[in-house]
N, C-alpha and C. Protein backbone atom coordinates (compact mmCIF):
# COMPACT_ATOMS: atom_id res chain seq x y z
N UNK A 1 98.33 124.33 94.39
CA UNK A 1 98.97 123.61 95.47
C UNK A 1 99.57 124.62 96.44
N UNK A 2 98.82 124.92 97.60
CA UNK A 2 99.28 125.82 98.52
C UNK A 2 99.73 125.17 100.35
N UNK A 3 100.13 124.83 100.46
CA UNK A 3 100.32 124.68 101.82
C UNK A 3 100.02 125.90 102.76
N UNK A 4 99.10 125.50 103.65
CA UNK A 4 98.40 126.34 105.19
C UNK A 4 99.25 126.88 106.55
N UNK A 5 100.03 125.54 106.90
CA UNK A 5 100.29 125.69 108.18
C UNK A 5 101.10 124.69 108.74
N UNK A 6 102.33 124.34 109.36
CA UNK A 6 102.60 123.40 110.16
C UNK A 6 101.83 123.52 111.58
N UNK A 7 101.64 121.95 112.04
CA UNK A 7 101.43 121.99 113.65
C UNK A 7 102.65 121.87 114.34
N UNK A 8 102.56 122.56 115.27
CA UNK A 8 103.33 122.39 116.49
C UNK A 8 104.42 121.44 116.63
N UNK A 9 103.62 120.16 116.17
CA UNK A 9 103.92 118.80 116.47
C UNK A 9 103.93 117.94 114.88
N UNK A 10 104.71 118.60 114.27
CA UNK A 10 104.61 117.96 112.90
C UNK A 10 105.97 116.76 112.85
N UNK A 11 105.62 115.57 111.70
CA UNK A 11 106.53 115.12 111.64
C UNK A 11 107.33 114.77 109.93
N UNK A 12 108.21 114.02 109.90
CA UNK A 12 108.49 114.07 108.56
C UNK A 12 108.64 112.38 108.38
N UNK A 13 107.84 112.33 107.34
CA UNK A 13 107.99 110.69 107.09
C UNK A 13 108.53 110.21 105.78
N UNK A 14 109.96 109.68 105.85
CA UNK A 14 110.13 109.72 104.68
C UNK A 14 110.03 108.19 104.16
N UNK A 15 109.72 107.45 103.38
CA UNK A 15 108.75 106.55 102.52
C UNK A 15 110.16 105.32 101.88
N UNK A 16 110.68 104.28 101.83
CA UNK A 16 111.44 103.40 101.02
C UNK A 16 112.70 104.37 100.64
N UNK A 17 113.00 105.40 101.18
CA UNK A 17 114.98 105.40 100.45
C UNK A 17 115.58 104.47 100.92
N UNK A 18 115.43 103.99 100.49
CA UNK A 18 116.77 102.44 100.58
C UNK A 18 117.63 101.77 99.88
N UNK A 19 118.17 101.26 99.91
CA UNK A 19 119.47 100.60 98.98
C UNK A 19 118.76 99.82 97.72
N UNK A 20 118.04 99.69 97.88
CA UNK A 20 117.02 98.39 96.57
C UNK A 20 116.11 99.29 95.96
N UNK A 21 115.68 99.85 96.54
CA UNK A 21 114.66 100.82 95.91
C UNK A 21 115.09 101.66 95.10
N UNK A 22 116.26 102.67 95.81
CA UNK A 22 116.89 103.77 94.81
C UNK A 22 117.88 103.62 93.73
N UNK A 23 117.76 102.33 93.43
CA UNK A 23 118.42 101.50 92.14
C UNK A 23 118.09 101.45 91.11
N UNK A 24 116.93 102.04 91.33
CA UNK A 24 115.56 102.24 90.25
C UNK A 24 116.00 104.36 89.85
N UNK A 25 115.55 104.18 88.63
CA UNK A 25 114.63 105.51 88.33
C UNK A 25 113.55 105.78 88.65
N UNK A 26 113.54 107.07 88.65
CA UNK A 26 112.07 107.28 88.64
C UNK A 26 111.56 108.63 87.76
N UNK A 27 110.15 109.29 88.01
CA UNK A 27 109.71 110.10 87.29
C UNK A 27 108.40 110.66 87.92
N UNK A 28 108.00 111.59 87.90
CA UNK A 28 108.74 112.81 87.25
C UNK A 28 109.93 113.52 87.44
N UNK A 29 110.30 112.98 88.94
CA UNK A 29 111.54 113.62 89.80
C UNK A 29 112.57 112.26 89.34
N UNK A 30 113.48 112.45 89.28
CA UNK A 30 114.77 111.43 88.74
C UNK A 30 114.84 111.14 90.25
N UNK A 31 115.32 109.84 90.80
CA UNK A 31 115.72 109.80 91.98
C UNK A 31 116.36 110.20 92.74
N UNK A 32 117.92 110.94 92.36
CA UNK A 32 118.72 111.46 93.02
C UNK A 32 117.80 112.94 93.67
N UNK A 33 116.87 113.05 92.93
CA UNK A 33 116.28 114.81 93.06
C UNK A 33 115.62 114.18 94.52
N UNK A 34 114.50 113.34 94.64
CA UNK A 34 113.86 112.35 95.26
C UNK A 34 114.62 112.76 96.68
N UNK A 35 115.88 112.14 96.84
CA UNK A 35 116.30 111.83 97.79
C UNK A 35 117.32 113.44 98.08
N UNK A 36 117.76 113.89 97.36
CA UNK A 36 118.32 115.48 97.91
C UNK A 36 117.26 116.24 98.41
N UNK A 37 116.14 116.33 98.30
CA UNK A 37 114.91 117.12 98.73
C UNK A 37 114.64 116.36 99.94
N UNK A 38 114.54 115.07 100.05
CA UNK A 38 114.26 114.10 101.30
C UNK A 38 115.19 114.91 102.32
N UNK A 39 116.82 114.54 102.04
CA UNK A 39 117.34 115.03 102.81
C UNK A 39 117.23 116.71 103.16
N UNK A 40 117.04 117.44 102.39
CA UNK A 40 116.89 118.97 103.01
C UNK A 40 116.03 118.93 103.78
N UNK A 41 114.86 118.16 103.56
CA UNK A 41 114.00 118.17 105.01
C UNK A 41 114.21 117.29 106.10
N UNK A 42 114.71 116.30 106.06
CA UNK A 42 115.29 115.56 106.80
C UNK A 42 116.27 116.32 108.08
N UNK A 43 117.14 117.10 107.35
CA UNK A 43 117.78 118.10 108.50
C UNK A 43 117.35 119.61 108.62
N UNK A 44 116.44 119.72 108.01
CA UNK A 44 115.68 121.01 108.45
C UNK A 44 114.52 120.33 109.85
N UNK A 45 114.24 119.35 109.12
CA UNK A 45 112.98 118.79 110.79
C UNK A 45 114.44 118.45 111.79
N UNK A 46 114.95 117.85 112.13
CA UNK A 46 116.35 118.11 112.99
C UNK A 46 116.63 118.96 113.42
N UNK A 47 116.87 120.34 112.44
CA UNK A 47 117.33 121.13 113.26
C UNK A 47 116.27 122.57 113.78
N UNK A 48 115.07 121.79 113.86
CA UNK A 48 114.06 122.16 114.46
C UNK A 48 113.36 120.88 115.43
N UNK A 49 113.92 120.56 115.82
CA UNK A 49 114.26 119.39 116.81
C UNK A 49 112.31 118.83 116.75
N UNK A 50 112.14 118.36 115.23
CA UNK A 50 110.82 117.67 114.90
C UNK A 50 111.26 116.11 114.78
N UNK A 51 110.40 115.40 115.22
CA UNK A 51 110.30 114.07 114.34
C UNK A 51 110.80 113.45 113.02
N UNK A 52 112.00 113.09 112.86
CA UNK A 52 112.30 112.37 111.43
C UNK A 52 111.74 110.56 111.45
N UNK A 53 111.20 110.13 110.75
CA UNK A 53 110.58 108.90 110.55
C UNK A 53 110.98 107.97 109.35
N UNK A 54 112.11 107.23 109.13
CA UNK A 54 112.96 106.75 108.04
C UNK A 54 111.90 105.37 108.01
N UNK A 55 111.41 105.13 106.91
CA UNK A 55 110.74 103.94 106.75
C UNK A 55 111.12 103.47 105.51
N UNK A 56 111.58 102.05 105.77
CA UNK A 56 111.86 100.88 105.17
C UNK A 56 111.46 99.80 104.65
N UNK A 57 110.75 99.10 103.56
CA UNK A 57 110.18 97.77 103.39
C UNK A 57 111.51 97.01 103.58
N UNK A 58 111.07 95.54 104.46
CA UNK A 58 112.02 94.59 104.51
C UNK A 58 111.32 93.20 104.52
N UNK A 59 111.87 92.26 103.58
CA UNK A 59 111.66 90.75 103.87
C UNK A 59 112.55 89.52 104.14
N UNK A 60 112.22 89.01 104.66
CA UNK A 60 113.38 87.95 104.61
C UNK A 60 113.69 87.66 103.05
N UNK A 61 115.44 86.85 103.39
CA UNK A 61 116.23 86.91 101.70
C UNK A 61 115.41 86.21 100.74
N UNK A 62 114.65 84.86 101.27
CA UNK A 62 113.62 84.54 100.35
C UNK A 62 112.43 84.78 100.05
N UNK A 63 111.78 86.03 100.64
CA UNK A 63 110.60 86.74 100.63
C UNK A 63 109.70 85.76 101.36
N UNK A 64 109.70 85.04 101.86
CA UNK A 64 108.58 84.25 102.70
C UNK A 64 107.85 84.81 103.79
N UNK A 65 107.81 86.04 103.98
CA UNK A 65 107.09 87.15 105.20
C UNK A 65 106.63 88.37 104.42
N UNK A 66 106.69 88.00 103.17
CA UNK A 66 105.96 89.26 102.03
C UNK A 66 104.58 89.04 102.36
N UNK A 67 103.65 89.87 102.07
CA UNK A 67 102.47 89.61 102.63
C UNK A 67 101.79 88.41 101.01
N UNK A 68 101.09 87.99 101.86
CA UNK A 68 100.12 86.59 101.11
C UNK A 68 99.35 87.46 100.07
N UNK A 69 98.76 86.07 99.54
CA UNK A 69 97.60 86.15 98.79
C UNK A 69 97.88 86.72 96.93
N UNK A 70 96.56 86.50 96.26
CA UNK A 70 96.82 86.50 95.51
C UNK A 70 96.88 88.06 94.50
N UNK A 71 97.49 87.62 93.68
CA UNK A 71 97.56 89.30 92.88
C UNK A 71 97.51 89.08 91.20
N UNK A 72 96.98 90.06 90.51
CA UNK A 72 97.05 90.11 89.05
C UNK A 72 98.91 89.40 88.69
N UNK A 73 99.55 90.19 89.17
CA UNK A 73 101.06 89.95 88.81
C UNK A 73 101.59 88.64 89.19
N UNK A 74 100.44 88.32 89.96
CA UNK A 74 101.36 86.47 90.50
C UNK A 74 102.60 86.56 91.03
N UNK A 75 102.94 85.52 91.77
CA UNK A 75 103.86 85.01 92.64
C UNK A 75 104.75 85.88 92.03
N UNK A 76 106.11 86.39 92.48
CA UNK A 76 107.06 87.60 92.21
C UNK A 76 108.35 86.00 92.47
N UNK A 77 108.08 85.65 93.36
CA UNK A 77 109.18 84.23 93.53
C UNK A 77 110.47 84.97 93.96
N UNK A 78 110.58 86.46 93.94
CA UNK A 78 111.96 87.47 94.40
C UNK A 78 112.51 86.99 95.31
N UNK A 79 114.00 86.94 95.28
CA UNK A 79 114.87 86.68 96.38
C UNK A 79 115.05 88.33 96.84
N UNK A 80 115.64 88.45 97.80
CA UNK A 80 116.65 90.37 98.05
C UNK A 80 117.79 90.07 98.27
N UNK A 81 118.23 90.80 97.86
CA UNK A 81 119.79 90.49 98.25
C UNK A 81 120.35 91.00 99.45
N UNK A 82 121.68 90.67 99.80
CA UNK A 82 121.63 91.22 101.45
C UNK A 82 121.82 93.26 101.07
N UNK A 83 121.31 93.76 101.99
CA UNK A 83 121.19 94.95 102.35
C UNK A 83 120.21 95.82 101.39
N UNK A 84 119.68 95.21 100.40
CA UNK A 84 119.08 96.18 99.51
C UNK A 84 117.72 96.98 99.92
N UNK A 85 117.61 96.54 101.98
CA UNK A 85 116.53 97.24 102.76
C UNK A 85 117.00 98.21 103.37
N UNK A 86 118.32 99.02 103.54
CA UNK A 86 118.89 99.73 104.30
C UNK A 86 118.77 100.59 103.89
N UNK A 87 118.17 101.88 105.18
CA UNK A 87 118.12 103.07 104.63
C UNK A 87 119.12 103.95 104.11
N UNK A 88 118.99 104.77 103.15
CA UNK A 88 120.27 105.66 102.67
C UNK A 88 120.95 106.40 103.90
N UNK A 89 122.23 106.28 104.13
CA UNK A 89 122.78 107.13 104.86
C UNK A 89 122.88 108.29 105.16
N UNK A 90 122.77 109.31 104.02
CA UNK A 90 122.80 110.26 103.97
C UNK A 90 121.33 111.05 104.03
N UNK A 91 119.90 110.17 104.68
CA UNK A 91 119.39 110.85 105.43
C UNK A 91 119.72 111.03 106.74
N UNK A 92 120.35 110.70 107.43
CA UNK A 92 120.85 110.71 108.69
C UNK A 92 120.25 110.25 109.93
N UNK A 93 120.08 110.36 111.16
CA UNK A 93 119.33 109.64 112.30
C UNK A 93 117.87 109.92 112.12
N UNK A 94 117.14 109.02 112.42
CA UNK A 94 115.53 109.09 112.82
C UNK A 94 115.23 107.82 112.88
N UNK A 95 113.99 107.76 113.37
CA UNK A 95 113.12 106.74 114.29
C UNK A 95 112.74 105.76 112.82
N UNK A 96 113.46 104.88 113.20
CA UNK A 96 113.29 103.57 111.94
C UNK A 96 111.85 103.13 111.90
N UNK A 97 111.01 103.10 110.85
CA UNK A 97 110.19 101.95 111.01
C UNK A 97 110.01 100.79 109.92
N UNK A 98 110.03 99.92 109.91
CA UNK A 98 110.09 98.51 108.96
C UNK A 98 108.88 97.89 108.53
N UNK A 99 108.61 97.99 107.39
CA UNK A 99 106.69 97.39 107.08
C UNK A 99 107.30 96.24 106.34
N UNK A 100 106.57 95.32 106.15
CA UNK A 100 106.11 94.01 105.08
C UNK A 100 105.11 94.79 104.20
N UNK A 101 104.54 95.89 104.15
CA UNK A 101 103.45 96.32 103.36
C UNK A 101 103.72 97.68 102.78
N UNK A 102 102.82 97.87 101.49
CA UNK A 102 103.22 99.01 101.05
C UNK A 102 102.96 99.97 101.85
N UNK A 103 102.02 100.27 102.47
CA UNK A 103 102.34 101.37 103.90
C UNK A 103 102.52 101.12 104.80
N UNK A 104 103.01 102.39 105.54
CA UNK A 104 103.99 102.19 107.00
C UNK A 104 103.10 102.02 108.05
N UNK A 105 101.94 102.57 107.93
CA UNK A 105 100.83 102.06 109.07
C UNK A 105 100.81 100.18 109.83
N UNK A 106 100.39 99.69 108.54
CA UNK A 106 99.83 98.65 109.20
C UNK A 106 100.87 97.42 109.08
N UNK A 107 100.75 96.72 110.64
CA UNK A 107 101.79 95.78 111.11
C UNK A 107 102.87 96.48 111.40
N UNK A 108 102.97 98.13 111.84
CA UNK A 108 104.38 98.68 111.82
C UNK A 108 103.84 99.30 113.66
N UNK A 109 104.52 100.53 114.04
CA UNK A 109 104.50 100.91 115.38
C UNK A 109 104.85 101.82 114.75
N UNK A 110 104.39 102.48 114.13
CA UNK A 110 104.42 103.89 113.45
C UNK A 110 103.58 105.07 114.05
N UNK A 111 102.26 104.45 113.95
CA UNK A 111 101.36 105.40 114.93
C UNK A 111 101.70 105.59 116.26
N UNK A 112 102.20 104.71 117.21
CA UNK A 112 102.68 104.26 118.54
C UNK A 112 103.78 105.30 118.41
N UNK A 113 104.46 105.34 117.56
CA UNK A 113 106.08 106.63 117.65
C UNK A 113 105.36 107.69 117.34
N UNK A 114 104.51 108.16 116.65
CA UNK A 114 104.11 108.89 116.38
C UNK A 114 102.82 110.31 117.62
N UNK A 115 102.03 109.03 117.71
CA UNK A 115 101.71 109.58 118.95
C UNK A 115 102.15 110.16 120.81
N UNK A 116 103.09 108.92 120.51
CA UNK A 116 103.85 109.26 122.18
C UNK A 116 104.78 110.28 121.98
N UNK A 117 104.58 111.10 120.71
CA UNK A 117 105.73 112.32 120.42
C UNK A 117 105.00 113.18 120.12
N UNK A 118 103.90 112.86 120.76
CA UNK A 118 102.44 114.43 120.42
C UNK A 118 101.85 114.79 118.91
N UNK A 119 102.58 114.28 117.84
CA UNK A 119 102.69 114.53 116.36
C UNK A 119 101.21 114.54 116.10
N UNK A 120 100.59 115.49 115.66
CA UNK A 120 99.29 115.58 114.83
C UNK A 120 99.65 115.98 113.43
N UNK A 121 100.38 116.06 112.42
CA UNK A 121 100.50 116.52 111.52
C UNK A 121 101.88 115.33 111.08
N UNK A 122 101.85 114.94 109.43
CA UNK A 122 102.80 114.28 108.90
C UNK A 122 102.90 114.96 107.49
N UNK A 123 104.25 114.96 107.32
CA UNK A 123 105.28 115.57 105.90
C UNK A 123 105.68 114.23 105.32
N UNK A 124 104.85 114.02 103.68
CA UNK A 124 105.19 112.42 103.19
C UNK A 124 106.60 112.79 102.55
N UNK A 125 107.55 112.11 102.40
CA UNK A 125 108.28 111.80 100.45
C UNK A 125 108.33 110.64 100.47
N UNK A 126 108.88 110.34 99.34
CA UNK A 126 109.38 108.56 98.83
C UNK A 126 109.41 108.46 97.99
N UNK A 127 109.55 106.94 97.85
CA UNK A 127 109.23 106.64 96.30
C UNK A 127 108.65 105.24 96.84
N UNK A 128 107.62 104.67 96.16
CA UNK A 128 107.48 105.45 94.80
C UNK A 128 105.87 106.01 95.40
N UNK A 129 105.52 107.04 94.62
CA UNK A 129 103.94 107.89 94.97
C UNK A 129 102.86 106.97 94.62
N UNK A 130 102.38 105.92 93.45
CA UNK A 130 101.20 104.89 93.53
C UNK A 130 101.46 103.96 95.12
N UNK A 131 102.30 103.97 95.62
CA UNK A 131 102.51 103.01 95.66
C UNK A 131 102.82 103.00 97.52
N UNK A 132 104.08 102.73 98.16
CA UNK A 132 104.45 103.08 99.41
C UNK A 132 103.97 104.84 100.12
N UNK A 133 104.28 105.50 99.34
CA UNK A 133 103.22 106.95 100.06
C UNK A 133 101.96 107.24 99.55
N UNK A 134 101.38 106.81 98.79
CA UNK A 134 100.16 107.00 98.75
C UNK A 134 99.56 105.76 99.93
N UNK A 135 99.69 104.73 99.82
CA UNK A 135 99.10 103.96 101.18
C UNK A 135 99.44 104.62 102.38
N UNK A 136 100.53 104.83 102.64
CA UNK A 136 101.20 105.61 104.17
C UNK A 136 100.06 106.98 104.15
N UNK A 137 99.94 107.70 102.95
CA UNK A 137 98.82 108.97 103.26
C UNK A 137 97.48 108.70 103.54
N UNK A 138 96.94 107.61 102.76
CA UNK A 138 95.48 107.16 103.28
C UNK A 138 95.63 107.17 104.53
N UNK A 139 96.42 105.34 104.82
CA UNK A 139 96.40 105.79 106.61
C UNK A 139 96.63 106.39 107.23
N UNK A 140 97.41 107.51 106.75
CA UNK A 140 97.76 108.85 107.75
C UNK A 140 96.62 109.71 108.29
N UNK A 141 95.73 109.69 106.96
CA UNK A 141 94.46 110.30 107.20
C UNK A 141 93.61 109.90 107.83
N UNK A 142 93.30 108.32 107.47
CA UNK A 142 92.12 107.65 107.93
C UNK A 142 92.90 107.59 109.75
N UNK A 143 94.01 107.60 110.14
CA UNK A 143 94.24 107.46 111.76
C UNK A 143 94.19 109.19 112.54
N UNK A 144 94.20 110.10 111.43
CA UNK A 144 93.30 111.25 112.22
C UNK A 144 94.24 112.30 111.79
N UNK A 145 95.77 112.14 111.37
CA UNK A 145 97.26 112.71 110.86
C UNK A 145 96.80 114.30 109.46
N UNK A 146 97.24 115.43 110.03
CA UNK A 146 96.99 116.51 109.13
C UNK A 146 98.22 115.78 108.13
N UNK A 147 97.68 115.58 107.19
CA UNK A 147 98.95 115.12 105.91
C UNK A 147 99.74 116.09 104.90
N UNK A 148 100.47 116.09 104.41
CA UNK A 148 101.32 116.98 103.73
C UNK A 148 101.97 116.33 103.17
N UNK A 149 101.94 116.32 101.40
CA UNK A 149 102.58 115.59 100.69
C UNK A 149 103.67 116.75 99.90
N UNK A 150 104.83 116.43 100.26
CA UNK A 150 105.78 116.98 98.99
C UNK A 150 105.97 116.59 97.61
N UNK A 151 105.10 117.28 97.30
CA UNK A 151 105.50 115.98 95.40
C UNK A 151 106.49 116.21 94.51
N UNK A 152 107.36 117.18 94.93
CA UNK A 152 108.67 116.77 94.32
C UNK A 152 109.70 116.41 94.93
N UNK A 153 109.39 115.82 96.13
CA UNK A 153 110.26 115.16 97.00
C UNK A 153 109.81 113.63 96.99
N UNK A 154 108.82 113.31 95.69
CA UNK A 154 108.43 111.86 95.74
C UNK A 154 109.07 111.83 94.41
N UNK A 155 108.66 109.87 94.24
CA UNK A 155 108.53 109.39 92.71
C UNK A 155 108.05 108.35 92.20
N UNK A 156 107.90 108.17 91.20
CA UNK A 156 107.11 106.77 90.78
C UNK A 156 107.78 105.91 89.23
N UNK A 157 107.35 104.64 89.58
CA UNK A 157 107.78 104.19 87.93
C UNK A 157 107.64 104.60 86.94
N UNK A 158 106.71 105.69 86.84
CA UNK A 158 106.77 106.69 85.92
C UNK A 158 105.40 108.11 86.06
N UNK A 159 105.86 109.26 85.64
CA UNK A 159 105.49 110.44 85.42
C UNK A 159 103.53 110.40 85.58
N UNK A 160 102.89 109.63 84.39
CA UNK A 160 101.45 109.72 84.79
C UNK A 160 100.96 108.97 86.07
N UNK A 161 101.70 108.14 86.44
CA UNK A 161 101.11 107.53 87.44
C UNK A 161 101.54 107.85 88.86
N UNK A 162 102.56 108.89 88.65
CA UNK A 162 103.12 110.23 89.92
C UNK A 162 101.71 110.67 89.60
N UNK A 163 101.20 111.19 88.74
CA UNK A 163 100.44 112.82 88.14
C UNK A 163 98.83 112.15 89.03
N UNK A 164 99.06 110.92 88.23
CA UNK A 164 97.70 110.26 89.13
C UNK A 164 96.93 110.41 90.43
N UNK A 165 98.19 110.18 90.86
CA UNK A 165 98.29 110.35 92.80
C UNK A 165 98.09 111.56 93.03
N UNK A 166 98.86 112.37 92.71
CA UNK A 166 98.87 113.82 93.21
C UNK A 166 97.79 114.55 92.64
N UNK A 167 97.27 114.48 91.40
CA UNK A 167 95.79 115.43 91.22
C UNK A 167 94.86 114.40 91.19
N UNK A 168 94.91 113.39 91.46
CA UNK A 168 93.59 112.34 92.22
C UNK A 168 93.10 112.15 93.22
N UNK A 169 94.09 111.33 93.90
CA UNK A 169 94.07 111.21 95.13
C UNK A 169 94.61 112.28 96.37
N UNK A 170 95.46 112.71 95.98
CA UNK A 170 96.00 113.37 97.16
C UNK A 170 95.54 114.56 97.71
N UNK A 171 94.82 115.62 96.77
CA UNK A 171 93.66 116.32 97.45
C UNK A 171 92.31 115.89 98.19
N UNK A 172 92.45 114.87 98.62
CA UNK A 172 91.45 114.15 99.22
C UNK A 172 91.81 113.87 100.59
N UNK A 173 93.72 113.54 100.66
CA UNK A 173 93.92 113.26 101.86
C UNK A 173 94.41 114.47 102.47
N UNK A 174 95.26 115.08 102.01
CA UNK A 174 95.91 116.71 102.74
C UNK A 174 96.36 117.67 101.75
N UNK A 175 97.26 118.26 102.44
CA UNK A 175 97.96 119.00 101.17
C UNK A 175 98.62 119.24 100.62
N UNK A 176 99.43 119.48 99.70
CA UNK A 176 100.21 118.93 98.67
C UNK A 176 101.25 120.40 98.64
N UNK A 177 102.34 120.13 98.57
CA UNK A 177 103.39 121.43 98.23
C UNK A 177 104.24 120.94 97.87
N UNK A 178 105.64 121.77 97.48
CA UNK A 178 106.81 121.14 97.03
C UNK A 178 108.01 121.31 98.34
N UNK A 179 109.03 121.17 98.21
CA UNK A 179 110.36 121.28 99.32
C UNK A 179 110.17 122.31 99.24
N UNK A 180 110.80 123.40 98.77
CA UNK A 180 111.28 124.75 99.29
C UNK A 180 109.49 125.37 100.07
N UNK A 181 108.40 125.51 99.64
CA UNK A 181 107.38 125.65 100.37
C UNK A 181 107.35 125.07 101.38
N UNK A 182 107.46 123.94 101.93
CA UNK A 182 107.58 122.92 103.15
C UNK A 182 108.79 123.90 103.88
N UNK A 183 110.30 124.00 103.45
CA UNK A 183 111.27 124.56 104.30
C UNK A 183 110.80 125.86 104.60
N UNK A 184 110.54 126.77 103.76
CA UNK A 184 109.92 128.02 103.65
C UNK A 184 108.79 128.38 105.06
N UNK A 185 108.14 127.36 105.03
CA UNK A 185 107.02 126.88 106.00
C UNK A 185 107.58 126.62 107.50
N UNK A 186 108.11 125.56 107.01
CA UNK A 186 108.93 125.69 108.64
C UNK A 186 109.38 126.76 108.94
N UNK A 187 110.69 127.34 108.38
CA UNK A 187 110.92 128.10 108.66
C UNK A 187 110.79 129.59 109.27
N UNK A 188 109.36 129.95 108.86
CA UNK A 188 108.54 131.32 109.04
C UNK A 188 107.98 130.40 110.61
N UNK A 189 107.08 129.35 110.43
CA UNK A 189 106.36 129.17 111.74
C UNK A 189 107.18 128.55 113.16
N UNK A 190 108.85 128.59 112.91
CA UNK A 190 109.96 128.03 113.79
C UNK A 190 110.60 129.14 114.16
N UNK A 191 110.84 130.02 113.43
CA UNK A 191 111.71 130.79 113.76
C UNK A 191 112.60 130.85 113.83
């Protein structure tokens, strides 16, 4: 796992830290790790005056705008409670975006922020990796986006099905490093 290069125009997308989500564990990275690595890049792209991209799943309190149709798991019937869509605070300012879907692409204005800010290149985390950033990296790829996954700045319901993503899939969409390589990275090509 080597990381190449930032562009010019890179951005950082960080994936569900939110109040409902990070209530959960996770694995291989425990969540708190998850979200302290989020944030070091979070204000390292800041204070290299890049793109921060805070993305959120949200539904109404009775889930009735969750997306349709049918699934192995059946109807979920979930209420949310109030705020459990709000992003963590302590990533700090960036360009909100809000999906109904596990990725931030579609039904969002993600690409639309993304492009009118020159961005050819995206930096994933989140949680969880099957799941909200692995969809956000497909479409990152399939809409034309040099991808860059931090995988210890992600997480998942559990450890093999992190391991899944990252030596399955994710050499397929970009390339894969950890935080301090990513800061390291900036850092040398920012100055």
């Amino acid at each position: 796992m080597s990381l190449t290069t930032l562009d010019p125009r890179t951005a950082l997308v960080v994936v569900d830290l939110q109040q409902g989500i990070v209530a959960t564990d996770t694995a291989p990275y425990p969540t708190a790790e998850v979200v302290e690595r989020s944030v070091r890049l979070a204000d390292a792209f800041r204070t290299h005056d890049l793109p921060v991209v805070l993305v959120r799943v949200s539904f109404a309190p009775d889930g009735s705008d969750a997306p349709p149709g049918r699934t192995a798991r059946g109807a979920s019937g979930r209420t949310f409670p109030e705020g459990w869509d709000q992003v963590l605070p302590e990533l700090g300012e960036g360009i909100v975006v809000t999906k109904r879907n596990w990725g931030a692409f579609h039904g969002t204005d993600l690409d639309l922020h993304l492009r009118r800010r020159g961005v050819t290149q995206v930096v994933i985390t989140g949680i969880a990796t099957r799941f909200g950033v692995e969809s956000t990296a497909r479409s990152a790829h399939e809409h034309g986006y040099h991808v860059t996954l931090v995988e210890d700045a992600m997480g998942d319901r559990d450890a093999d099905g992190h391991r899944a993503s990252v030596e399955g899939v994710f050499p397929g969409l970009g390339e894969i490093g950890g935080t301090d390589e990513v800061l390291e990275l900036l850092g040398r090509t920012r100055g």
